[in-house]
C-alpha atoms as a PDB file:
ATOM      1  CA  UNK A   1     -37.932   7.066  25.224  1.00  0.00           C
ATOM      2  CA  UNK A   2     -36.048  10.157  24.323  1.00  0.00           C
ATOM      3  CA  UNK A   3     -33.242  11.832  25.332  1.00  0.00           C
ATOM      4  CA  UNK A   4     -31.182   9.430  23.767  1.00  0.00           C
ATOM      5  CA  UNK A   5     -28.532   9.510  20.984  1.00  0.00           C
ATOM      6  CA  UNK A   6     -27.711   6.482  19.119  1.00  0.00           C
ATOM      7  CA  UNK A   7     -24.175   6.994  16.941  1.00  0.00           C
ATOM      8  CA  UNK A   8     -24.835   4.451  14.164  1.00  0.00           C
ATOM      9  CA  UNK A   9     -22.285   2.881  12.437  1.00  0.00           C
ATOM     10  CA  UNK A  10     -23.832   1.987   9.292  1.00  0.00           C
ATOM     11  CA  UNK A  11     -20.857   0.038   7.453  1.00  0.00           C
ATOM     12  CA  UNK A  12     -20.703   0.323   3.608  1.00  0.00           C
ATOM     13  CA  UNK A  13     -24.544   1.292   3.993  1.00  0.00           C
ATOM     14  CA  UNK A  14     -26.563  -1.448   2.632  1.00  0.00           C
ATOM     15  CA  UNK A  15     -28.643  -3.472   4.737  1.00  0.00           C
ATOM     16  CA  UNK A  16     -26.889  -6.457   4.329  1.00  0.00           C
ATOM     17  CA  UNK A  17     -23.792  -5.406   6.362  1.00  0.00           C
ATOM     18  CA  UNK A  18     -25.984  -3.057   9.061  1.00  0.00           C
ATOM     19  CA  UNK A  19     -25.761  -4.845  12.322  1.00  0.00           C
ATOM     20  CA  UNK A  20     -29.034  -5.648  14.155  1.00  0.00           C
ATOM     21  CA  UNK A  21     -27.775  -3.495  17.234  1.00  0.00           C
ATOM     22  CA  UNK A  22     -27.754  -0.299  14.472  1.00  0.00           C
ATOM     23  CA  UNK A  23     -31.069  -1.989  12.924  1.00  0.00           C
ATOM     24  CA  UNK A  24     -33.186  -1.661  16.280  1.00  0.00           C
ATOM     25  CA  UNK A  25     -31.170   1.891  17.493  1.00  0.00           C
ATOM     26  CA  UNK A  26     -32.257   3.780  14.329  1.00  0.00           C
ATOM     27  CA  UNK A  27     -35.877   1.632  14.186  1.00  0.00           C
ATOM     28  CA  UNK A  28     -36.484   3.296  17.455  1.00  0.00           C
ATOM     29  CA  UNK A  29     -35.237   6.833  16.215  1.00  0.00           C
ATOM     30  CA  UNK A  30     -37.560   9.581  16.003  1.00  0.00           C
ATOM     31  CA  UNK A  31     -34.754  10.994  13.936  1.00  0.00           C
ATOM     32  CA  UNK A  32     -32.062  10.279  11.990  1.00  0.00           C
ATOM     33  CA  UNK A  33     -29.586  12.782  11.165  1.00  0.00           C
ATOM     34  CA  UNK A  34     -26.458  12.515   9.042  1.00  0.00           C
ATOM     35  CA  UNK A  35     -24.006  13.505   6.300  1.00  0.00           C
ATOM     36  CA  UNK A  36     -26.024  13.524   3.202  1.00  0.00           C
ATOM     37  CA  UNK A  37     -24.383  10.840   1.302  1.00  0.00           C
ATOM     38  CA  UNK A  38     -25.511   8.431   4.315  1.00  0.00           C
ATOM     39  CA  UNK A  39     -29.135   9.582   5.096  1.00  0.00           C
ATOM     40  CA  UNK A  40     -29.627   8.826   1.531  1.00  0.00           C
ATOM     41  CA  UNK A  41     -28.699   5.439   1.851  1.00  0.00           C
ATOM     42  CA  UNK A  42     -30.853   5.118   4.967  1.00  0.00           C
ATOM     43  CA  UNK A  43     -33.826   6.892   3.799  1.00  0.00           C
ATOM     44  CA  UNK A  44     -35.065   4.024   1.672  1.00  0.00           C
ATOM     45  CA  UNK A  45     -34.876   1.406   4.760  1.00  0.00           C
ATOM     46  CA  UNK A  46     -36.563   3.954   7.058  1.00  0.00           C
ATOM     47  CA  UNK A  47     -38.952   6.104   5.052  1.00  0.00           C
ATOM     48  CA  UNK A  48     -41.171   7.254   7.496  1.00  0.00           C
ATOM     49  CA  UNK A  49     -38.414   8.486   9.782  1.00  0.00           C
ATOM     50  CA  UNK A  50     -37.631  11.995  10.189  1.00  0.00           C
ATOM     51  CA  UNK A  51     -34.501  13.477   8.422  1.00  0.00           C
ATOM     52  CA  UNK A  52     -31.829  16.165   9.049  1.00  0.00           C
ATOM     53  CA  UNK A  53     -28.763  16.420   6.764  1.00  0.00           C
ATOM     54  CA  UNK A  54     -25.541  19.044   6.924  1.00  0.00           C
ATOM     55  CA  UNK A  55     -23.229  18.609   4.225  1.00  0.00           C
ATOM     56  CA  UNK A  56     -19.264  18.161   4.463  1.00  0.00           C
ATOM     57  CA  UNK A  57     -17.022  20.179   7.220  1.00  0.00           C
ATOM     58  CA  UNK A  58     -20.525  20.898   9.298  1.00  0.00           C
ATOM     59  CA  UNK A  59     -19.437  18.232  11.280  1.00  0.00           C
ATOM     60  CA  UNK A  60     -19.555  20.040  14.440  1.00  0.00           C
ATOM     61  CA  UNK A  61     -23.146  21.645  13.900  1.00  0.00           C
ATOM     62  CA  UNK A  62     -24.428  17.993  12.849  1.00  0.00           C
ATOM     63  CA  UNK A  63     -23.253  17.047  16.063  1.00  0.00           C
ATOM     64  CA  UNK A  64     -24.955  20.251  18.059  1.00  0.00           C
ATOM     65  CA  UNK A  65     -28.142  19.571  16.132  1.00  0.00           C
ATOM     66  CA  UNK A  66     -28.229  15.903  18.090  1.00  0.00           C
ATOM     67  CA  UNK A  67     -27.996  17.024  21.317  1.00  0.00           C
ATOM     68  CA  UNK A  68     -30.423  19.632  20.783  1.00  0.00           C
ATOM     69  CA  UNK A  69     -33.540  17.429  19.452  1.00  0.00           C
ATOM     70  CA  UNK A  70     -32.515  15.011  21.881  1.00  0.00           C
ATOM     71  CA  UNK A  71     -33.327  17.624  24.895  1.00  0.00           C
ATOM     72  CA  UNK A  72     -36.173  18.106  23.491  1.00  0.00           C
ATOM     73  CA  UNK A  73     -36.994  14.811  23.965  1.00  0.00           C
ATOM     74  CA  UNK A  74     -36.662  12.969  20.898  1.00  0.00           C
ATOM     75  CA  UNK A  75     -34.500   9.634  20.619  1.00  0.00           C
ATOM     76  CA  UNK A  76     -31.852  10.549  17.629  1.00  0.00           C
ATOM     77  CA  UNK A  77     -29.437   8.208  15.497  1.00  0.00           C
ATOM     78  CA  UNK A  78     -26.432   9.492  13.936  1.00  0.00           C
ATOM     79  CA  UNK A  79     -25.392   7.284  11.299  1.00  0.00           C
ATOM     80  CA  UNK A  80     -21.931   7.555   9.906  1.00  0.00           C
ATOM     81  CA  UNK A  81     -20.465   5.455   7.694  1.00  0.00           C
ATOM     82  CA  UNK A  82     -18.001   2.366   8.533  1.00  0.00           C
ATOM     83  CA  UNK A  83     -17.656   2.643  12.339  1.00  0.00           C
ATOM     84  CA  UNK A  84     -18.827   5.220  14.415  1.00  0.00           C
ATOM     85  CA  UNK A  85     -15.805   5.504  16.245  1.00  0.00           C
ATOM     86  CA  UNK A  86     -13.442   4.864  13.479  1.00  0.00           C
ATOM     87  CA  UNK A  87     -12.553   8.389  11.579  1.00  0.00           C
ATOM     88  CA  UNK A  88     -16.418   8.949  12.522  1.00  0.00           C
ATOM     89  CA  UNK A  89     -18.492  10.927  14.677  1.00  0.00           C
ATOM     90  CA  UNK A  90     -18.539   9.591  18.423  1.00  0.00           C
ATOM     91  CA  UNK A  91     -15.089  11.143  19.443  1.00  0.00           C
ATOM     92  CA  UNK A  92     -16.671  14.727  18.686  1.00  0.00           C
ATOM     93  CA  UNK A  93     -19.995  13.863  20.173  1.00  0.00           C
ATOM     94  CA  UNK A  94     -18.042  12.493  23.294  1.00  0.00           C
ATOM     95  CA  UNK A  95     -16.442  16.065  23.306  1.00  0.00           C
ATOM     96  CA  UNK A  96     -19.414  18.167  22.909  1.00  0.00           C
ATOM     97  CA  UNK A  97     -21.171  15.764  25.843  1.00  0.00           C
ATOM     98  CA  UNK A  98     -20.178  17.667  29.016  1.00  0.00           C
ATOM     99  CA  UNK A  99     -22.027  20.407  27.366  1.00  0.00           C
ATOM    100  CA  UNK A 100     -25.431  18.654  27.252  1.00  0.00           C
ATOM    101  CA  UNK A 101     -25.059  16.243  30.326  1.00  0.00           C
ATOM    102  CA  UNK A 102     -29.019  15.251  30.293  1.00  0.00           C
ATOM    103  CA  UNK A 103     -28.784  13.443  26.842  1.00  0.00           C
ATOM    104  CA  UNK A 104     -27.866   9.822  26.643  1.00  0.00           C
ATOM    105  CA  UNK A 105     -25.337   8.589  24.224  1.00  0.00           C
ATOM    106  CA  UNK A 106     -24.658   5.020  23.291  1.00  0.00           C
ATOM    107  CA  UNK A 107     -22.443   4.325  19.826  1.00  0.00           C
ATOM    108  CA  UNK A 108     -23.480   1.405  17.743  1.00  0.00           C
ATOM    109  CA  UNK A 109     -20.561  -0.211  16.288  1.00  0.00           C
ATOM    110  CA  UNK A 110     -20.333  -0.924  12.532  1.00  0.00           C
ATOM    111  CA  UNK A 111     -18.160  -2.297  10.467  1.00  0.00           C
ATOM    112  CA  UNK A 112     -15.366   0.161   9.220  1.00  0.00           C
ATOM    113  CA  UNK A 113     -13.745  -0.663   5.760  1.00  0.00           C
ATOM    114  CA  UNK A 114     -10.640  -2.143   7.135  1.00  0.00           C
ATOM    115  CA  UNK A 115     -12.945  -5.582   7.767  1.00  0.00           C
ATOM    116  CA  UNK A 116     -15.542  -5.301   5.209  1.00  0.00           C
ATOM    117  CA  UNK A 117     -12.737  -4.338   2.447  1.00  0.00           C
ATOM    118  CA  UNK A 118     -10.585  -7.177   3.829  1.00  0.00           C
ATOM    119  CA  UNK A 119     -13.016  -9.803   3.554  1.00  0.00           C
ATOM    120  CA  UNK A 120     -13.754  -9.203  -0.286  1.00  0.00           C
ATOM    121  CA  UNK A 121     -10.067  -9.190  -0.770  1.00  0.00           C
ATOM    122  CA  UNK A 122      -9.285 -12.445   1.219  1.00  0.00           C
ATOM    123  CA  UNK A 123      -7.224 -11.777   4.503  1.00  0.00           C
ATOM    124  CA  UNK A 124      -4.943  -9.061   4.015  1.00  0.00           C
ATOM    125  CA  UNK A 125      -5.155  -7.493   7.569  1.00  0.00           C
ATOM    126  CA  UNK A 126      -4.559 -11.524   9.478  1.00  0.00           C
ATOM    127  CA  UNK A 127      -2.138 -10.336  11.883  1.00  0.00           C
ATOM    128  CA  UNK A 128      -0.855  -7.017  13.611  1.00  0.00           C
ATOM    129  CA  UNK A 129      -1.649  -3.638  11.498  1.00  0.00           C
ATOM    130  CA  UNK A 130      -2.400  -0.656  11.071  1.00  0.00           C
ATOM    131  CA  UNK A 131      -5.053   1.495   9.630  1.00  0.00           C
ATOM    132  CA  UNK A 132      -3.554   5.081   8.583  1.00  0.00           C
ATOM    133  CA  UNK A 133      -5.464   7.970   6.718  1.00  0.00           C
ATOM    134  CA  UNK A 134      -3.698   9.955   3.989  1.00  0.00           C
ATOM    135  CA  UNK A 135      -6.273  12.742   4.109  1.00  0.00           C
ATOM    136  CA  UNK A 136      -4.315  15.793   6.019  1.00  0.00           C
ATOM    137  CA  UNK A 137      -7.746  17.643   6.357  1.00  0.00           C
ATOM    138  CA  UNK A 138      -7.511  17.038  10.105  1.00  0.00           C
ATOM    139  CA  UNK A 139      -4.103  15.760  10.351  1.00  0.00           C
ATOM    140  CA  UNK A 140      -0.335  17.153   9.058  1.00  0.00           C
ATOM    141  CA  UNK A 141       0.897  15.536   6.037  1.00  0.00           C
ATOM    142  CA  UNK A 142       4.356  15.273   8.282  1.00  0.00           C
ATOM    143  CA  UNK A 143       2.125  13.701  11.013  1.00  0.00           C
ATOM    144  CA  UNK A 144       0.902  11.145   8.708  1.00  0.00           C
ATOM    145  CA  UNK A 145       4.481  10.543   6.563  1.00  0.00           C
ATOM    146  CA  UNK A 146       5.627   9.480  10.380  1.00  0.00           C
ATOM    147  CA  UNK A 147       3.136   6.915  10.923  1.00  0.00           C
ATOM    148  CA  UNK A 148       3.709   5.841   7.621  1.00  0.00           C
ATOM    149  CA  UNK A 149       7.350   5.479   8.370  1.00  0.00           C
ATOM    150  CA  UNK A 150       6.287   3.475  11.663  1.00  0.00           C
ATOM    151  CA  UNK A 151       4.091   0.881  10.160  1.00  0.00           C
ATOM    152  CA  UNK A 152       6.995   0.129   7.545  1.00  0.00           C
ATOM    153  CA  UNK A 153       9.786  -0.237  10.040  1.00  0.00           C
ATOM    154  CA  UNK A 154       7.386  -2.057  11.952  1.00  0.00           C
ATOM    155  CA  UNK A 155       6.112  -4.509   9.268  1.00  0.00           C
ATOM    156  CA  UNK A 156       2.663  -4.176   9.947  1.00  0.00           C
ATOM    157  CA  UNK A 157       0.112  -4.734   7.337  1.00  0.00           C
ATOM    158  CA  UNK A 158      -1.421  -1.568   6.564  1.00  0.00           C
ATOM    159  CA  UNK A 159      -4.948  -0.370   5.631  1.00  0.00           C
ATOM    160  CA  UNK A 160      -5.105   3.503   4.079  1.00  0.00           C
ATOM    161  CA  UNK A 161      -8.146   5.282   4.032  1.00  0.00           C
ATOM    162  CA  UNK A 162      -8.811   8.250   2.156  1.00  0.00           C
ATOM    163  CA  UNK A 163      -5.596   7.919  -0.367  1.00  0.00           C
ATOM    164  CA  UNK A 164      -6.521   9.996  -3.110  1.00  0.00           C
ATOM    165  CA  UNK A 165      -8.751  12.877  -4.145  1.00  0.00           C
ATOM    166  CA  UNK A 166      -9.175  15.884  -6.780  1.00  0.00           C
ATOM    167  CA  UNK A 167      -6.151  17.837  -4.428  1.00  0.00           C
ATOM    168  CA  UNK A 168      -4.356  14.876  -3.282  1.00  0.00           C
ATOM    169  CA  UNK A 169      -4.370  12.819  -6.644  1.00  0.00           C
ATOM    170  CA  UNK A 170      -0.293  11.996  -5.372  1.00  0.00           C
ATOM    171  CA  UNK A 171      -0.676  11.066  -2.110  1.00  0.00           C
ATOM    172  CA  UNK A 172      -0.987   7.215  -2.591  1.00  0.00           C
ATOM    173  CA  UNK A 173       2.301   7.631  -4.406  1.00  0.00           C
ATOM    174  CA  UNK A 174       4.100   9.820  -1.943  1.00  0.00           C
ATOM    175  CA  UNK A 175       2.657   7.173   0.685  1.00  0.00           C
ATOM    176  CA  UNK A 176       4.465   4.290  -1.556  1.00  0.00           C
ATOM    177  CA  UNK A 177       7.626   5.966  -2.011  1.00  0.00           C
ATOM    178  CA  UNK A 178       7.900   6.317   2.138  1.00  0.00           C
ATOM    179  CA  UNK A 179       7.423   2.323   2.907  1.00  0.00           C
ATOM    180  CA  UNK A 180       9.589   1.923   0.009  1.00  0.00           C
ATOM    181  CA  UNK A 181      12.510   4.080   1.370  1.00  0.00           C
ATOM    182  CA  UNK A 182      11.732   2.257   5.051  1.00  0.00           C
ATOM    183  CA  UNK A 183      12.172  -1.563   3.882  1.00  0.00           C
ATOM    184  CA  UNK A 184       8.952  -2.588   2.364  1.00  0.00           C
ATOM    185  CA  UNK A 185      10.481  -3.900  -1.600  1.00  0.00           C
ATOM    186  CA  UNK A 186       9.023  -3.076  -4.676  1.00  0.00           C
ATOM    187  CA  UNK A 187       7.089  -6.675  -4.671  1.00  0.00           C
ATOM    188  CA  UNK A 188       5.300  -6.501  -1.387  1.00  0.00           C
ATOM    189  CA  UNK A 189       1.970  -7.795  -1.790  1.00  0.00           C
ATOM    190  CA  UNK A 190      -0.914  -4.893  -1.977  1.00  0.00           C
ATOM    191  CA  UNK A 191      -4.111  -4.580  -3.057  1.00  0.00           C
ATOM    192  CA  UNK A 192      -7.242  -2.666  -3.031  1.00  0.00           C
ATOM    193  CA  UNK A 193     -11.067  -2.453  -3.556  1.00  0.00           C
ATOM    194  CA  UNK A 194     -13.055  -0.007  -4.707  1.00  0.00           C
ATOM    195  CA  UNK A 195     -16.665   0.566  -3.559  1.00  0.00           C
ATOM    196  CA  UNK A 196     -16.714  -1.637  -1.221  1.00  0.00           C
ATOM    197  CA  UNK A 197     -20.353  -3.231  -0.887  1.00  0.00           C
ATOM    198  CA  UNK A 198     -22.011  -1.092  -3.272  1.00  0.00           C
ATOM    199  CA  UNK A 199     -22.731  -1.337  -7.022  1.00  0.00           C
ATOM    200  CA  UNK A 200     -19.500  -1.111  -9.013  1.00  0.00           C
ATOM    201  CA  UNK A 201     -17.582  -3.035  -6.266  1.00  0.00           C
ATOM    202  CA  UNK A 202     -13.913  -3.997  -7.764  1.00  0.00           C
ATOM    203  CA  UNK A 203     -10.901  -5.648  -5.812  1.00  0.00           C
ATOM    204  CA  UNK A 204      -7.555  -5.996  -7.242  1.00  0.00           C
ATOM    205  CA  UNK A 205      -4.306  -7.303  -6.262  1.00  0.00           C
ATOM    206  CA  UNK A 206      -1.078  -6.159  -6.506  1.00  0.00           C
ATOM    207  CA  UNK A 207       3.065  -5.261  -6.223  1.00  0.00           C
ATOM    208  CA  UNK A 208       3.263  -1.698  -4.005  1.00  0.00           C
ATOM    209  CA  UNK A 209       5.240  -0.901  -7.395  1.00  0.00           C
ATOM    210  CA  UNK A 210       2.551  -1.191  -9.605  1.00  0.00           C
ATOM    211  CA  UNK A 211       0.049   0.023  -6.316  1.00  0.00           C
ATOM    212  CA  UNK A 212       2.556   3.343  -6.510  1.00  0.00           C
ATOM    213  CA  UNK A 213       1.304   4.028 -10.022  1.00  0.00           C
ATOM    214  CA  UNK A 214      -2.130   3.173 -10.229  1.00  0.00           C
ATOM    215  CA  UNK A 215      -4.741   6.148  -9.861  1.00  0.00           C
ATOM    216  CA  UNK A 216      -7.465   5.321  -6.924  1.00  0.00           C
ATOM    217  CA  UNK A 217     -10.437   7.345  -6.057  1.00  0.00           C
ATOM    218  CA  UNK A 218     -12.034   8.389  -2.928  1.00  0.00           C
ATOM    219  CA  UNK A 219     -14.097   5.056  -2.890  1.00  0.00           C
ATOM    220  CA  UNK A 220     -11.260   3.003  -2.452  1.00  0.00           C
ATOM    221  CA  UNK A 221      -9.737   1.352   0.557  1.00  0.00           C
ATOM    222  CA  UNK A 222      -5.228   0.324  -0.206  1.00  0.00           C
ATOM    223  CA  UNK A 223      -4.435  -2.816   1.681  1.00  0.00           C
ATOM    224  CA  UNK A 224      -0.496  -3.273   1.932  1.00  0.00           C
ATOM    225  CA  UNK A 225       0.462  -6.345   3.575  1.00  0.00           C
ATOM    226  CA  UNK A 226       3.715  -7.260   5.795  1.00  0.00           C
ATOM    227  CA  UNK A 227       6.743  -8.915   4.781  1.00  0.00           C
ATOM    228  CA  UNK A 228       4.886 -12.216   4.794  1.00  0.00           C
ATOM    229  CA  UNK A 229       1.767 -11.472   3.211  1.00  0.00           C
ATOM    230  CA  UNK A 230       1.370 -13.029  -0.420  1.00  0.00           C
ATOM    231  CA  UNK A 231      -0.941 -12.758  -3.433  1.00  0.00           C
ATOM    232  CA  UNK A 232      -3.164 -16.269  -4.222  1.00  0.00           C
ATOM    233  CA  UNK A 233      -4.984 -15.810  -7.397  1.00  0.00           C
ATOM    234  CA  UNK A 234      -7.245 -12.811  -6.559  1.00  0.00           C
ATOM    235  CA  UNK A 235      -6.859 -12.206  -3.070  1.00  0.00           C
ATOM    236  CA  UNK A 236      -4.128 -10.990  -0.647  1.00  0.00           C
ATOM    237  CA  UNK A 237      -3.168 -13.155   2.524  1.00  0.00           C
ATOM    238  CA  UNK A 238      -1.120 -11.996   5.370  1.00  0.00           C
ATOM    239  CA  UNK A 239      -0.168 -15.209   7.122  1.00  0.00           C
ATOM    240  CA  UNK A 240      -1.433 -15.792  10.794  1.00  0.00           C
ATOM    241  CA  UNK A 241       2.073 -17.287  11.859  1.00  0.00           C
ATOM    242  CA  UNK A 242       0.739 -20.720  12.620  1.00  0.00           C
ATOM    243  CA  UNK A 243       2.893 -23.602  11.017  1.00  0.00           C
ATOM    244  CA  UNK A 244       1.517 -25.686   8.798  1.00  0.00           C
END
């Protein structure tokens, strides 16, 4: 085929939650190119694929190396992790596309840790929400405090990516103490899981006070529900609105 460039959306990156649409895109591959942490969990469902890796913040040149085996006729999958087009890599490779207008691009959706994280935790995300970042890599801390302040006033249920690492081991907290001082209370039901669909996956439920307190990792997706969201046993359930 060639010329083509398959954005993969992998999900949590074991076969069970890959989607047949991203099974058959990076079957056909000639290559497969990706952040290292996600080849690797390709490579052993694909061994006999080709494989080109760039490591963290070589976003860009990941993207640039696509284009260019695809004009030179290979078929290429980018897998990312989640969905593609969900804090992943299609809006750059949409970007850089003008730039290499004979290449094909088609993004493969997968599913981002907002759905797979809600379904281990019950139905936290059952109504309107939103799904907010804490990592200010890309974005302004003051860019994300406003969103933050948004979601509260708006009493969306929220799912937070990226809240905490080695340099941002308070953000969770600061992110806490905003929908706290915009009208979510101290009991509002929250929870989280860690490692979601790999080995070592953990959910838990709780208050956003405890939530403001407890350390998280990197691995971890924060679920904070709405003003009607409650905790049953071990999961977290934002109500649809139907009567009973």
């Amino acid at each position: 085929m060639g010329n083509v460039i398959y954005i993969v959306g992998i999900g949590p990156g074991e076969e069970q939650f890959f989607t047949g649409q991203a099974k058959k895109a990076l079957e056909s591959s000639d290559v497969i190119i990706g952040y290292t942490v996600y080849v690797d969990l390709v490579k052993p469902l694909f061994p006999n694929k080709e494989y080109r890796t760039t490591g963290m913040t070589k976003e860009i040149e990941r993207c640039r190396l696509c284009f260019e085996l695809a004009g030179n006729g290979k078929t290429v999958s980018l897998v990312c992790s989640g969905d593609a087009g969900v804090y992943g890599m299609a809006s750059p490779m949409y970007e850089l596309h003008p730039e290499f207008s004979e290449v094909d691009i088609e993004v493969i959706p997968g599913i981002t840790a907002a759905n797979s994280g809600a379904a281990m935790l019950g139905a936290p995300l059952n109504h309107d929400y939103c799904v907010i970042s804490l990592s200010d890599l890309l974005t302004p801390w003051e860019m994300i405090e406003k969103r933050l302040k948004a979601a509260a006033i708006g009493d969306f249920a929220i799912a937070i990516y990226n809240p905490s690492s080695h340099k941002r081991a308070d953000y969770l907290q600061k992110a806490c103490d905003i929908l706290l001082e915009n009208g979510a209370g101290e009991d509002r039901a929250c929870g989280f899981v860690e490692n979601i669909g790999r080995e070592g996956m953990k959910t838990t439920v709780c208050t956003l006070k405890e939530l403001r307190t407890t350390p998280v990792n990197m691995f971890t997706t924060v679920f904070i529900g709405n003003s009607e969201s409650f905790i049953q046993g071990e999961k977290l359930i934002t109500k649809r609105g139907y009567s009973s």
